[in-house]
N, C-alpha and C. Protein backbone atom coordinates (compact mmCIF):
# COMPACT_ATOMS: atom_id res chain seq x y z
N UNK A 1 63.75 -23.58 16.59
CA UNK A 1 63.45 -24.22 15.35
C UNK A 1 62.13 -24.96 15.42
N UNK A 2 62.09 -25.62 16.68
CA UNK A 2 60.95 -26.39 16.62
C UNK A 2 59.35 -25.60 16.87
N UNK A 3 59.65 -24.42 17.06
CA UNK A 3 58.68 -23.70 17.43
C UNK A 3 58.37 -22.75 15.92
N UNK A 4 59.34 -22.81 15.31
CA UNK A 4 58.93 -22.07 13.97
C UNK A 4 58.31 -23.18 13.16
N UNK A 5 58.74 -24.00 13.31
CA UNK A 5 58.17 -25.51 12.17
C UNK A 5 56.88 -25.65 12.64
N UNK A 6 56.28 -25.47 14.05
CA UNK A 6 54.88 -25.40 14.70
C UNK A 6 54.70 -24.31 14.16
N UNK A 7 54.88 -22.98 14.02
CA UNK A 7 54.54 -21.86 13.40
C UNK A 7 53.91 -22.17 12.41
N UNK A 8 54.81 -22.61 11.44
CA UNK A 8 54.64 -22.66 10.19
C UNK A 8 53.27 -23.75 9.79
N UNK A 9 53.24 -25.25 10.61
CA UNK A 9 52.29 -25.51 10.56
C UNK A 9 51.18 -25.23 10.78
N UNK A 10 50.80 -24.69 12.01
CA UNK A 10 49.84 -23.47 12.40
C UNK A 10 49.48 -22.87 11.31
N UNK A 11 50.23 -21.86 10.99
CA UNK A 11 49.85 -21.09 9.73
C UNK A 11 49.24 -21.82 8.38
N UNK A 12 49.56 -23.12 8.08
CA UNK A 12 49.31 -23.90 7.12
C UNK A 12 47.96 -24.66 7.59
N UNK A 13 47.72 -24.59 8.53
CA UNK A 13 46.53 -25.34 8.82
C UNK A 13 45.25 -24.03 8.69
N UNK A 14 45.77 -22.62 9.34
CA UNK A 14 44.99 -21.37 9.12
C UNK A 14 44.66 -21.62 7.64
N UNK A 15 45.81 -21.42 7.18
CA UNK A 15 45.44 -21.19 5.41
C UNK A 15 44.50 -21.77 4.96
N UNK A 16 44.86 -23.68 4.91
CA UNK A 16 44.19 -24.52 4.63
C UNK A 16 42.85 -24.42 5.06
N UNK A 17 42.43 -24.45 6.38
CA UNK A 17 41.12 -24.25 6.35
C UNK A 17 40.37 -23.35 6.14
N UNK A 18 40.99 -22.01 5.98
CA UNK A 18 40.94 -20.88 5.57
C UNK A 18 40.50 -21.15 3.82
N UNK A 19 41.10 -21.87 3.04
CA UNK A 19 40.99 -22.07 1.58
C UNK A 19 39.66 -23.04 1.76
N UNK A 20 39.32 -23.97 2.37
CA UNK A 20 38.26 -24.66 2.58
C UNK A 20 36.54 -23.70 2.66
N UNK A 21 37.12 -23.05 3.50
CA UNK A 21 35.82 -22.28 4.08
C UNK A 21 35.80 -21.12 2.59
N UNK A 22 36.77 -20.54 1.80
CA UNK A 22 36.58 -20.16 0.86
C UNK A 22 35.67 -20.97 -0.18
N UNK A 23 36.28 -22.21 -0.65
CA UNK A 23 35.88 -22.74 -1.28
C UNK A 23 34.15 -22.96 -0.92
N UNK A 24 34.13 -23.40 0.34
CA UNK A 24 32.31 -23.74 0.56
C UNK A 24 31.56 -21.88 0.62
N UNK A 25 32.18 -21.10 0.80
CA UNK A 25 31.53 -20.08 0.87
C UNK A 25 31.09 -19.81 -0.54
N UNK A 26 32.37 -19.62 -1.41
CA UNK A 26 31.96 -19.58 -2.97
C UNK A 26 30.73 -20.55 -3.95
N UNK A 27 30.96 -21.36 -3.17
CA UNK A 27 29.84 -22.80 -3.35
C UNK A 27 28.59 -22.08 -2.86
N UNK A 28 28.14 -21.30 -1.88
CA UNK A 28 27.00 -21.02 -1.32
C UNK A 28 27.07 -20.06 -1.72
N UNK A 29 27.67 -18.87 -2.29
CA UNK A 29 27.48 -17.71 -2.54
C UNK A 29 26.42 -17.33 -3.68
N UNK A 30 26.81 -18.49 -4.83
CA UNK A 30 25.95 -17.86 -6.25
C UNK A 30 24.85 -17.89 -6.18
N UNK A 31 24.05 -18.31 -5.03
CA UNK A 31 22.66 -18.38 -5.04
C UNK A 31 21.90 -17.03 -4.13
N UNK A 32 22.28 -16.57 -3.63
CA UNK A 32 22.27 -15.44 -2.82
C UNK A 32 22.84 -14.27 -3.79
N UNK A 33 23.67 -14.14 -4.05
CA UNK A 33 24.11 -13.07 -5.84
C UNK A 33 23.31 -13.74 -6.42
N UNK A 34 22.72 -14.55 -7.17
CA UNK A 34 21.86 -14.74 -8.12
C UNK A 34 20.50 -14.14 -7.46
N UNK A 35 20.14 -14.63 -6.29
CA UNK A 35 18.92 -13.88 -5.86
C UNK A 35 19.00 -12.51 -5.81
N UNK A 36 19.91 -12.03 -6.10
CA UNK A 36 20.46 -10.45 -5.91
C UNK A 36 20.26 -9.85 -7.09
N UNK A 37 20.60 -10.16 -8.02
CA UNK A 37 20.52 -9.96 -9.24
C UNK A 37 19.60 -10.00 -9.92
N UNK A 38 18.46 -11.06 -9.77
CA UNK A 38 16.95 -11.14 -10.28
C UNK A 38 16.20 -10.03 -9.42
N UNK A 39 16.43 -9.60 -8.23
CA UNK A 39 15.85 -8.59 -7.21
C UNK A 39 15.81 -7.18 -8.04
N UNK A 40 17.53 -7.47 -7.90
CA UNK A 40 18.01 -5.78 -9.20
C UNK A 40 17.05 -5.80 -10.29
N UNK A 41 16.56 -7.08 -10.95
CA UNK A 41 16.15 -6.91 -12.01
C UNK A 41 14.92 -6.47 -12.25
N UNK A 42 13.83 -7.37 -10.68
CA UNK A 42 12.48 -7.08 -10.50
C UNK A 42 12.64 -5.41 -10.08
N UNK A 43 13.37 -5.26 -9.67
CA UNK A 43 13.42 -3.79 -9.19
C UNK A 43 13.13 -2.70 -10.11
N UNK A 44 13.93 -3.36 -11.11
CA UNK A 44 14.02 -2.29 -12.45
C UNK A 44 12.96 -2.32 -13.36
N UNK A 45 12.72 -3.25 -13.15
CA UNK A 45 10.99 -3.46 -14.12
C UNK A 45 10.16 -3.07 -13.58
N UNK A 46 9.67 -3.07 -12.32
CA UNK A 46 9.21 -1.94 -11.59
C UNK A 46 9.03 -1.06 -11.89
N UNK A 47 10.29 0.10 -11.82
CA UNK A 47 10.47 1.03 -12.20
C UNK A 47 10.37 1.21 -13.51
N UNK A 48 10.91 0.80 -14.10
CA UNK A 48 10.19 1.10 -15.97
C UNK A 48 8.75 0.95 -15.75
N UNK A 49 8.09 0.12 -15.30
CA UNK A 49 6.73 0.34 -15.26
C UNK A 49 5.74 1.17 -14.60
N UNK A 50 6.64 1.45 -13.49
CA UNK A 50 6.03 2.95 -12.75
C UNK A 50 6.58 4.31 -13.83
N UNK A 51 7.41 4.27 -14.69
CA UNK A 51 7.52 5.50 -15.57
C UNK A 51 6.74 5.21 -16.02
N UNK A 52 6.18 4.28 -17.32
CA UNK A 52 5.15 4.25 -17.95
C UNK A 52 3.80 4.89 -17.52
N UNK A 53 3.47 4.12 -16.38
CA UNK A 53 2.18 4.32 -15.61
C UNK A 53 1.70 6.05 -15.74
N UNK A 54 3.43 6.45 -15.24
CA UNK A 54 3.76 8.00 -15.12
C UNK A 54 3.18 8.57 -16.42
N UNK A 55 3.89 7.91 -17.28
CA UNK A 55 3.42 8.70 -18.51
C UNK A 55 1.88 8.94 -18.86
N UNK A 56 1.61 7.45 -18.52
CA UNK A 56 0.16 7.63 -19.11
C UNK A 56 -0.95 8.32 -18.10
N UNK A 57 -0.82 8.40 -16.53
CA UNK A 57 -1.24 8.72 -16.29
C UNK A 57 -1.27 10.30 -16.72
N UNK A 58 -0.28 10.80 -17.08
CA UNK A 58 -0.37 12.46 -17.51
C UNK A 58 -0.51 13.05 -18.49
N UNK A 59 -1.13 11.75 -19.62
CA UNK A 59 -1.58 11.38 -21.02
C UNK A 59 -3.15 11.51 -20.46
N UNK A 60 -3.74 10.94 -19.81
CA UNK A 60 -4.67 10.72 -18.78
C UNK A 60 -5.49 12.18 -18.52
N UNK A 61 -4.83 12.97 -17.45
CA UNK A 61 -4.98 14.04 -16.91
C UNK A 61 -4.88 15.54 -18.06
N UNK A 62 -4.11 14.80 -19.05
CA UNK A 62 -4.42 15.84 -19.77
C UNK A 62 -5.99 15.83 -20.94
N UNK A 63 -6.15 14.65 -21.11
CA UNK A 63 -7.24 13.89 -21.58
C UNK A 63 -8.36 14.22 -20.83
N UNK A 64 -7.94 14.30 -19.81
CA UNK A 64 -9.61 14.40 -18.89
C UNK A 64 -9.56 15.90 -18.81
N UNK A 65 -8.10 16.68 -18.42
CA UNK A 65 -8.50 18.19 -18.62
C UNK A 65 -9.43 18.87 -19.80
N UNK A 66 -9.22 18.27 -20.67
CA UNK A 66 -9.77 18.69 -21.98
C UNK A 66 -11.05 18.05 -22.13
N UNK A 67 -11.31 17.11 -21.58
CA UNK A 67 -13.37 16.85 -21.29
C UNK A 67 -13.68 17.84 -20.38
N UNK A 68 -13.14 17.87 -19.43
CA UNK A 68 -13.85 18.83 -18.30
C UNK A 68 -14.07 19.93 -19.06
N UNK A 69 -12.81 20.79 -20.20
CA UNK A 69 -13.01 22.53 -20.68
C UNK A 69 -14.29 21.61 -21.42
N UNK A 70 -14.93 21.01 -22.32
CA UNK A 70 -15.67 20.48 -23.01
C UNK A 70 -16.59 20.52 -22.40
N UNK A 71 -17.20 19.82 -21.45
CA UNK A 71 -18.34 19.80 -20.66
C UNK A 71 -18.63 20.85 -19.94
N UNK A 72 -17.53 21.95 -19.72
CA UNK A 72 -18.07 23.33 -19.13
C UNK A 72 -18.59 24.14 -20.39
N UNK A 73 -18.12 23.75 -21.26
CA UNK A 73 -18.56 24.32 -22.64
C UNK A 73 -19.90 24.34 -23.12
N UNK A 74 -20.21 22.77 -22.88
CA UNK A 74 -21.46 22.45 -23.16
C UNK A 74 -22.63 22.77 -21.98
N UNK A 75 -22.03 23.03 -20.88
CA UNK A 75 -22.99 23.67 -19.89
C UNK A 75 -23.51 24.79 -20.22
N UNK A 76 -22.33 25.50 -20.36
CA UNK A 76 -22.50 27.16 -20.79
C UNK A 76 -23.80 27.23 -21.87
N UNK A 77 -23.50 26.28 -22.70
CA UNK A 77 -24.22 26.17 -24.12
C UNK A 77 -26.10 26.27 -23.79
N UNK A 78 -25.75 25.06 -22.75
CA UNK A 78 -27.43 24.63 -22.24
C UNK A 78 -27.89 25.52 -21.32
N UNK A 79 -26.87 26.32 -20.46
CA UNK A 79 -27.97 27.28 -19.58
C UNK A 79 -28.04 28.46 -21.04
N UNK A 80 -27.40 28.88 -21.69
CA UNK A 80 -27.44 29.82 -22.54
C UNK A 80 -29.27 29.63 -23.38
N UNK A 81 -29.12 28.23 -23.89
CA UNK A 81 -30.47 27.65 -24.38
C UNK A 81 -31.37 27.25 -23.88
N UNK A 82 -31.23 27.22 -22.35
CA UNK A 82 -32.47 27.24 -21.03
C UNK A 82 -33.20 28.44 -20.81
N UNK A 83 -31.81 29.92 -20.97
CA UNK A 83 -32.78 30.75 -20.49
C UNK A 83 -33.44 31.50 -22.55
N UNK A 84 -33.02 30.99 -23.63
CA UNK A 84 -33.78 31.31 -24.69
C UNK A 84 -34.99 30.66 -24.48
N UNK A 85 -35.13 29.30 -23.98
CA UNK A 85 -36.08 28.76 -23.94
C UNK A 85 -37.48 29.75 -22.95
N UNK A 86 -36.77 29.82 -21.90
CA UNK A 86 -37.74 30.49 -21.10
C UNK A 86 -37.99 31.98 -21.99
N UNK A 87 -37.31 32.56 -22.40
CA UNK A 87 -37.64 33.82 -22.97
C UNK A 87 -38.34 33.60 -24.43
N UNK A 88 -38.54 32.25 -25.18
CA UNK A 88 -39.32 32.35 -26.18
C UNK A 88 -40.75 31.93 -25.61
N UNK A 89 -41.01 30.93 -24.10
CA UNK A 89 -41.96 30.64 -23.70
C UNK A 89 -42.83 32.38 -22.99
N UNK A 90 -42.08 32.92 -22.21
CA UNK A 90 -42.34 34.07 -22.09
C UNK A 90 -42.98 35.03 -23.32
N UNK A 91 -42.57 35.38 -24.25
CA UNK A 91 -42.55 35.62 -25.54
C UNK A 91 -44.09 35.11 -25.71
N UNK A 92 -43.97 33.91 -26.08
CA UNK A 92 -45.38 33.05 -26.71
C UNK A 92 -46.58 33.43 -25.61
N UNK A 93 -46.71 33.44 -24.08
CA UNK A 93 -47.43 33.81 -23.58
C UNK A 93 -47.94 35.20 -24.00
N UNK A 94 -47.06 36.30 -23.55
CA UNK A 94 -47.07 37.34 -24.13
C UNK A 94 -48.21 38.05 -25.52
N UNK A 95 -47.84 37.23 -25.91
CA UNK A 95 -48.35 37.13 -27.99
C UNK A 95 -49.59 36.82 -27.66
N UNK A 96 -50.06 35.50 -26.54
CA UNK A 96 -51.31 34.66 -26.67
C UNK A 96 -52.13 36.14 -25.90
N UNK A 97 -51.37 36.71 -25.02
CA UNK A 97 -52.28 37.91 -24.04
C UNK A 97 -52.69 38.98 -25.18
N UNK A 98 -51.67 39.17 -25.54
CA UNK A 98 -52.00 40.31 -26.51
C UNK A 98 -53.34 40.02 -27.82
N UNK A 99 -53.09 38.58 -28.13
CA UNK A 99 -54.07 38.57 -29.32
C UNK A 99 -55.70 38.68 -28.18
N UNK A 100 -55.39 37.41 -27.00
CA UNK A 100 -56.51 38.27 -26.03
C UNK A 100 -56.96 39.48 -26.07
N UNK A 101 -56.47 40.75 -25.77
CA UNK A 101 -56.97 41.45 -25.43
C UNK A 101 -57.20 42.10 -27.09
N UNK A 102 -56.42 41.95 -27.49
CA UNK A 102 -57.30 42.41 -29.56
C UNK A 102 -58.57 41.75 -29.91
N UNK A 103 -58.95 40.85 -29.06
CA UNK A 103 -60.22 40.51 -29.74
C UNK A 103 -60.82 40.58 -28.49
């Protein structure tokens, strides 16, 4: 008997301090879950903002694809009107020889 009534106290003293150390753990816990939770949150804003980024960067790339066809365009354009140029300067020499040799 007397060894179950020590039992039992035993066990009641487990509990008890057992409910103690609950209690202070719960006390220290919300700040560590709260830091947890603002983390989750920076995390996620993050990420929404790296999609964005995503987006625009390929808003971006398609934007610049379409200067580059543009500016190859306009290359094309200027050697096209580099070599008229040389062939009307050619041309005009030409004309100046010829009226040369007519007179």
């Amino acid at each position: 008997m007397v060894r179950a009534a020590g039992s039992a106290l035993a066990s009641k003293r487990r509990w008890g301090c057992s409910s103690v150390r609950a209690a202070q753990a719960a006390h220290v816990l919300p700040l560590p879950i709260a830091t947890s939770h603002r983390a989750q949150g920076d995390i996620q804003g993050m990420q929404d903002q790296v999609r964005v980024l995503a987006v625009h960067a390929g808003q971006n790339a398609a934007e610049a694809s379409g200067s580059v066809s543009r500016i190859k365009e306009l290359d094309r354009v200027k050697r096209n009107m580099e070599a008229a140029c040389s062939t009307l300067k050619e041309a005009t020499e030409l004309s100046g020889m010829f009226i040369k040799v007519r007179a």
